[in-house]
N, C-alpha and C. Protein backbone atom coordinates (compact mmCIF):
# COMPACT_ATOMS: atom_id res chain seq x y z
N UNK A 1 26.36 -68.26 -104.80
CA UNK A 1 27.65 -67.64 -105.07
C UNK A 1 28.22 -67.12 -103.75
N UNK A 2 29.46 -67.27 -103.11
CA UNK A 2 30.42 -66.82 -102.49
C UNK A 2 30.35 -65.41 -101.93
N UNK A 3 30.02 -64.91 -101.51
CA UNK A 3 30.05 -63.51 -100.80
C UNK A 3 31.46 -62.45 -100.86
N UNK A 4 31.75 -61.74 -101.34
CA UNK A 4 32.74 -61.07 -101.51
C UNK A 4 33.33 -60.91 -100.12
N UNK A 5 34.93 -60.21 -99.97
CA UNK A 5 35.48 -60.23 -98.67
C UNK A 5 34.44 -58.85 -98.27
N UNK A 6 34.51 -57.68 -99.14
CA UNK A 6 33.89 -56.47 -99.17
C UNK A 6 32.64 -56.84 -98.70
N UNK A 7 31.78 -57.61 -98.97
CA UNK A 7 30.59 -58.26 -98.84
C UNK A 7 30.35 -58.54 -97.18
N UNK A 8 31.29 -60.02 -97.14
CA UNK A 8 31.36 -60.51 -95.80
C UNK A 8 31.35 -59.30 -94.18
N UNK A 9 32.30 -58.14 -94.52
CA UNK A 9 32.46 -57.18 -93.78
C UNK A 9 31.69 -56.50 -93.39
N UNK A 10 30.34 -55.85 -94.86
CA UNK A 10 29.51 -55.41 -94.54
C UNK A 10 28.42 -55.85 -93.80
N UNK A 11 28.21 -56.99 -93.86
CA UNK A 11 27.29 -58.07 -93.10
C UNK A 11 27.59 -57.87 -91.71
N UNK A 12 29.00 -58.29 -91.52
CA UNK A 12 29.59 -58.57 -90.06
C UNK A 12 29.13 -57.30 -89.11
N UNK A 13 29.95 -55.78 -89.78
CA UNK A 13 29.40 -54.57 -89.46
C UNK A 13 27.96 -54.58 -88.59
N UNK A 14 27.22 -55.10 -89.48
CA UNK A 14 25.86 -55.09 -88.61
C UNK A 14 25.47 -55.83 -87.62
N UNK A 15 26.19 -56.81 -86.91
CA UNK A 15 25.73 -57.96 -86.50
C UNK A 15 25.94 -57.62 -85.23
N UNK A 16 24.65 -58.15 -84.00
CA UNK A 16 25.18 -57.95 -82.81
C UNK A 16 25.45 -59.39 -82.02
N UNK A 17 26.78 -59.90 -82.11
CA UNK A 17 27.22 -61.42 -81.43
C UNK A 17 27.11 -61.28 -80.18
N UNK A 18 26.98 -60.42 -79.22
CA UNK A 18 26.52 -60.34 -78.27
C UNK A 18 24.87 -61.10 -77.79
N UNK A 19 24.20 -60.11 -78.73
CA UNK A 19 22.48 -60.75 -79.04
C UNK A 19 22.40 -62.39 -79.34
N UNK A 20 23.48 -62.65 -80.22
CA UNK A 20 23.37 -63.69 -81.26
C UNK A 20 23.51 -65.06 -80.11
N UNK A 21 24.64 -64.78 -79.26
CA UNK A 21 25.14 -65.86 -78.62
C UNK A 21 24.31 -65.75 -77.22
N UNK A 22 23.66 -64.23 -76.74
CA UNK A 22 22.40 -64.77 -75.84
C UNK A 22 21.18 -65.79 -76.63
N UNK A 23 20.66 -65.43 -77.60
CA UNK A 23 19.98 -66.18 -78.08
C UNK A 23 20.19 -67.66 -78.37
N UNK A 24 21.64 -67.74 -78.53
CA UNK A 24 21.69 -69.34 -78.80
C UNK A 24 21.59 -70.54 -77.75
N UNK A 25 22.50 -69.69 -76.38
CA UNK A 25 21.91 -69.79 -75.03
C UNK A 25 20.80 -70.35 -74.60
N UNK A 26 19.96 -68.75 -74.59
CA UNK A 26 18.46 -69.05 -74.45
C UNK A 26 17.68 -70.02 -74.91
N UNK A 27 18.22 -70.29 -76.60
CA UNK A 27 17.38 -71.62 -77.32
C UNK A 27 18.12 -72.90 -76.17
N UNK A 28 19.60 -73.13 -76.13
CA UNK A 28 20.19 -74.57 -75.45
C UNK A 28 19.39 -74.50 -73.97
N UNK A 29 19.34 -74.10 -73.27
CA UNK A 29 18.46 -73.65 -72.13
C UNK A 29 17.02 -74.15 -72.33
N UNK A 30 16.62 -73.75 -73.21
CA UNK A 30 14.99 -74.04 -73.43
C UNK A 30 14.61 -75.50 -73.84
N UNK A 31 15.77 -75.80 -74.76
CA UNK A 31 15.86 -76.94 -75.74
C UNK A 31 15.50 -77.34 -77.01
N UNK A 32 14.94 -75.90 -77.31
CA UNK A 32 14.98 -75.73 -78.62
C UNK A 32 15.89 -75.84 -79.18
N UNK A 33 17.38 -76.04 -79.13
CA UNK A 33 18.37 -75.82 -79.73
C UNK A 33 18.77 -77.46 -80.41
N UNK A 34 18.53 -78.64 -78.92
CA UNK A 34 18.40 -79.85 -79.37
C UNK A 34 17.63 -80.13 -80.80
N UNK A 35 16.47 -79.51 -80.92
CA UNK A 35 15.57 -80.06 -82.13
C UNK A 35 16.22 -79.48 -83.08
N UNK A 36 16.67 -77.87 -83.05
CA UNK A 36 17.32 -77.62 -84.42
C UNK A 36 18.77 -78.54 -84.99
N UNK A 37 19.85 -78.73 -84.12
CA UNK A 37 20.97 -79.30 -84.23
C UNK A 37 21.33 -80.56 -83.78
N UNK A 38 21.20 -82.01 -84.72
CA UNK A 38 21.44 -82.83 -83.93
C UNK A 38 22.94 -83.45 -84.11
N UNK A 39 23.10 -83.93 -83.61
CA UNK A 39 24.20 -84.82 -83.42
C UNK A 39 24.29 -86.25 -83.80
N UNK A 40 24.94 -86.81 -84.94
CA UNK A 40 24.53 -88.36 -85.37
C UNK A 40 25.92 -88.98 -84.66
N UNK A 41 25.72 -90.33 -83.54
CA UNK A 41 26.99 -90.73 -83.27
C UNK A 41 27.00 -92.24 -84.36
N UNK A 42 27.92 -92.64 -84.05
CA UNK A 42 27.73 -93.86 -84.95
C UNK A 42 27.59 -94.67 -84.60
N UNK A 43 26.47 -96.18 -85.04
CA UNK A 43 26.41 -96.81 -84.57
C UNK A 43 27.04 -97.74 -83.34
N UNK A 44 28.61 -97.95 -83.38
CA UNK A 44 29.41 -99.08 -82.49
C UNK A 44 29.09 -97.80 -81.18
N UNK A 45 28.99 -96.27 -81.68
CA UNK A 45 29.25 -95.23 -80.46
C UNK A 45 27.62 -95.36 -79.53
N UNK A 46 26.93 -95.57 -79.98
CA UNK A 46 24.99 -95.59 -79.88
C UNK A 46 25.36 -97.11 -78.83
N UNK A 47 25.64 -98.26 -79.75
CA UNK A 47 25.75 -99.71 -78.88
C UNK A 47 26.44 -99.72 -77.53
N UNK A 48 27.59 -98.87 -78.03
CA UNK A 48 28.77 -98.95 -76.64
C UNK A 48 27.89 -98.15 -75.40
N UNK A 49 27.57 -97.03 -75.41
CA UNK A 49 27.20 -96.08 -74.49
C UNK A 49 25.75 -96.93 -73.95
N UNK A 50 25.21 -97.47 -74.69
CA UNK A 50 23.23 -98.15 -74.35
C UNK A 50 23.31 -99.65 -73.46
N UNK A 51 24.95 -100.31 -74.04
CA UNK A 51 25.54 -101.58 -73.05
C UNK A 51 26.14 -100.84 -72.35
N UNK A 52 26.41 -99.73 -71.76
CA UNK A 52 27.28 -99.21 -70.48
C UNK A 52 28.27 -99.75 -70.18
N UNK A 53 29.28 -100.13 -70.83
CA UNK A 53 30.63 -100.37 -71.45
C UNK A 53 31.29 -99.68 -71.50
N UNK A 54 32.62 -99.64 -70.93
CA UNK A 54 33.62 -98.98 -71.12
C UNK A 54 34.24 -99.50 -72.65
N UNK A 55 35.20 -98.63 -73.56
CA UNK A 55 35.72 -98.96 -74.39
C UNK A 55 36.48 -100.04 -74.27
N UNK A 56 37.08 -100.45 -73.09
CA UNK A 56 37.93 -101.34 -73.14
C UNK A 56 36.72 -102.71 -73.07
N UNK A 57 35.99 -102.65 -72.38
CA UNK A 57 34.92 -104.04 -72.08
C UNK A 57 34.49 -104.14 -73.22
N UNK A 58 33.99 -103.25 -73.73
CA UNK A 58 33.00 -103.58 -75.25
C UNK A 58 33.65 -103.94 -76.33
N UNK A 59 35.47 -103.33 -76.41
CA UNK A 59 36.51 -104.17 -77.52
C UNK A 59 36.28 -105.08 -77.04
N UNK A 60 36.48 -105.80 -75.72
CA UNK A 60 36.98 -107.32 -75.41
C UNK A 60 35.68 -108.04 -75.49
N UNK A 61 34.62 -107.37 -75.67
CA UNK A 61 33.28 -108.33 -75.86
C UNK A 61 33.32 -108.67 -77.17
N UNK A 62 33.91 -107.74 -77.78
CA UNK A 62 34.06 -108.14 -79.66
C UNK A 62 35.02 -108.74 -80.28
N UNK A 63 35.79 -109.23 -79.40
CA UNK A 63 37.14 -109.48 -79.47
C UNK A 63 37.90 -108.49 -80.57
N UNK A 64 38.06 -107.39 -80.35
CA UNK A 64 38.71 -106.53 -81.30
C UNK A 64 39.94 -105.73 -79.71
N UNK A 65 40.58 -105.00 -80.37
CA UNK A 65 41.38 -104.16 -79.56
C UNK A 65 40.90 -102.70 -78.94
N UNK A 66 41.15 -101.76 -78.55
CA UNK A 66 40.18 -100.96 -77.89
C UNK A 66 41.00 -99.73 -79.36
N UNK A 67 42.17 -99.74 -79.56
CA UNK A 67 42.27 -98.93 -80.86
C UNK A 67 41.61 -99.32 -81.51
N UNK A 68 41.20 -100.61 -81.91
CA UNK A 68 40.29 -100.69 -83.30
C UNK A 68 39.03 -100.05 -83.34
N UNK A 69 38.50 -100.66 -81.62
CA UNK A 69 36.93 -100.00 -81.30
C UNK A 69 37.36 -97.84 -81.79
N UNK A 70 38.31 -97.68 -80.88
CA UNK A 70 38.73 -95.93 -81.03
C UNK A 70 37.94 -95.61 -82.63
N UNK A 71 38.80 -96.50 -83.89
CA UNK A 71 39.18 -96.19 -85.04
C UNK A 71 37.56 -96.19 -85.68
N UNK A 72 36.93 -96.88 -84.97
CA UNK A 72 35.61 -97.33 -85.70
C UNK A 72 34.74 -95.81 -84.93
N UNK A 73 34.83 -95.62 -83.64
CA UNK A 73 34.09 -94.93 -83.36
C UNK A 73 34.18 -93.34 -84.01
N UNK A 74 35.61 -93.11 -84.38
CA UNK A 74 36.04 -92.41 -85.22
C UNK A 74 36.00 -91.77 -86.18
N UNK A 75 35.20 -93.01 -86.93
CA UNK A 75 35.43 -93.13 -88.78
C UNK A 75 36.35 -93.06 -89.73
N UNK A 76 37.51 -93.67 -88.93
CA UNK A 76 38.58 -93.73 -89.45
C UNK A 76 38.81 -95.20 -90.40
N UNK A 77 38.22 -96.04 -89.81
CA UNK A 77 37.87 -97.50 -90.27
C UNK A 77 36.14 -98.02 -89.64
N UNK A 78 35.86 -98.99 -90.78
CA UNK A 78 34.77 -99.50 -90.36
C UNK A 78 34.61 -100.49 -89.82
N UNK A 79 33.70 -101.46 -89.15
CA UNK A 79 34.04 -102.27 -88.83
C UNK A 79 33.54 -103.92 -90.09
N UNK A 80 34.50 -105.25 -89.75
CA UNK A 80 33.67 -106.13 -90.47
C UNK A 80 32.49 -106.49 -90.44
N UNK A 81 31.81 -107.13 -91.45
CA UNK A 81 30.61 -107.96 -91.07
C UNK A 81 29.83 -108.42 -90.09
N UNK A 82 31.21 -109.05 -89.14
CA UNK A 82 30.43 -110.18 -88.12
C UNK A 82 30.23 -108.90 -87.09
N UNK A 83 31.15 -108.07 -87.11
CA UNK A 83 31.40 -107.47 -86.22
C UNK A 83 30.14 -106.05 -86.35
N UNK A 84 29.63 -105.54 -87.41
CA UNK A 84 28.88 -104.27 -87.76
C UNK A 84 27.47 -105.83 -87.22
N UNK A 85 27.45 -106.89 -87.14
CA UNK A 85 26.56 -107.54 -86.99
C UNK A 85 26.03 -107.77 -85.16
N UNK A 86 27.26 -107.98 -84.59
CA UNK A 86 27.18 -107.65 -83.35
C UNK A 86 27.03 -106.39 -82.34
N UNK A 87 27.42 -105.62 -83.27
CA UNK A 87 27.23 -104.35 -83.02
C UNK A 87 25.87 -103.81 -83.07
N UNK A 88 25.02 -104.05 -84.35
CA UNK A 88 23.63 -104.28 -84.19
C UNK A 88 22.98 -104.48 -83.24
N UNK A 89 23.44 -105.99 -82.83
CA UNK A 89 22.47 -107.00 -81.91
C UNK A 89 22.78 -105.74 -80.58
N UNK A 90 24.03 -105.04 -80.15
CA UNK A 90 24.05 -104.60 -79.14
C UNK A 90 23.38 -103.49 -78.78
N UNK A 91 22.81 -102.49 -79.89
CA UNK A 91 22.69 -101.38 -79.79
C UNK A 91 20.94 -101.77 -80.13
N UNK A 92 20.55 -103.01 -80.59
CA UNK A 92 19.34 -103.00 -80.49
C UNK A 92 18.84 -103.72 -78.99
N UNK A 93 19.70 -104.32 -78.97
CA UNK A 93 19.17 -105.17 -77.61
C UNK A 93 20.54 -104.84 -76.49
N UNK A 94 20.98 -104.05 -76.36
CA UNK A 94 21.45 -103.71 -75.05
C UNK A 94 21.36 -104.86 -73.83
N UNK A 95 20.54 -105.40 -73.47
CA UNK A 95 20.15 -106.26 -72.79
C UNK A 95 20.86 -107.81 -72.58
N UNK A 96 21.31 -108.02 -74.17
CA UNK A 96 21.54 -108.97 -74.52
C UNK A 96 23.37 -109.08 -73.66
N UNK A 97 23.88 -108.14 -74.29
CA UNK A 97 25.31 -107.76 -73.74
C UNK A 97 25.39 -107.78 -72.20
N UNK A 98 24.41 -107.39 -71.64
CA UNK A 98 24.44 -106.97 -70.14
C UNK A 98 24.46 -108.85 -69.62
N UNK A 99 23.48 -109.35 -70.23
CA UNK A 99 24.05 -110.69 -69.88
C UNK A 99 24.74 -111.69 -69.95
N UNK A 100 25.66 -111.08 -70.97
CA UNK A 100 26.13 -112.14 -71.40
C UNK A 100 27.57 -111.63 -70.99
N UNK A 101 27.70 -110.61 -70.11
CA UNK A 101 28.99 -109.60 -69.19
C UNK A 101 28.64 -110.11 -67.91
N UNK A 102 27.36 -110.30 -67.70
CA UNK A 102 27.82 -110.75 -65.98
C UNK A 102 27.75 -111.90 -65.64
């Protein structure tokens, strides 16, 4: 259940954000903070960054447009078949892209 506004206040009252945000610090610093909070990118975002591709190279390797790549990395749209298929091959084999770019 929802915490009253009366509720929320009294909580806040006690809180020292000072403490709170050294500590969160201290955890990002240590790297404890990595294990608690992760970050999921999405796949075409995992492929693009592991082929060291600029957005514009890695649309034109897919033959898509670099808005479309944007839209996908986004989640604004997904990508097709052939294309969530190549995207695969890239982000598993990185390698594969690198040669077939130079």
């Amino acid at each position: 259940m929802p915490m009253t506004e009366k509720e929320l206040r009294k909580r806040d009252a006690k809180r020292d954000l000072g403490a709170e945000l050294l500590e969160s610090v201290t955890q990002m610093k240590s790297g404890r903070a990595s294990r608690i909070h992760k970050v999921e990118v999405p796949p075409v975002v995992s492929a693009r960054i592991k082929s060291g591709l600029s957005q514009s190279d890695f649309a034109k390797l897919l033959g898509v447009s670099v808005r479309t790549l944007q839209d996908w990395e986004q989640g604004r749209r997904q990508p097709s078949g052939a294309a969530k298929t190549l995207i695969a091959i890239a982000e598993r084999r990185p390698d594969v892209l690198k040669e077939i770019t130079a």
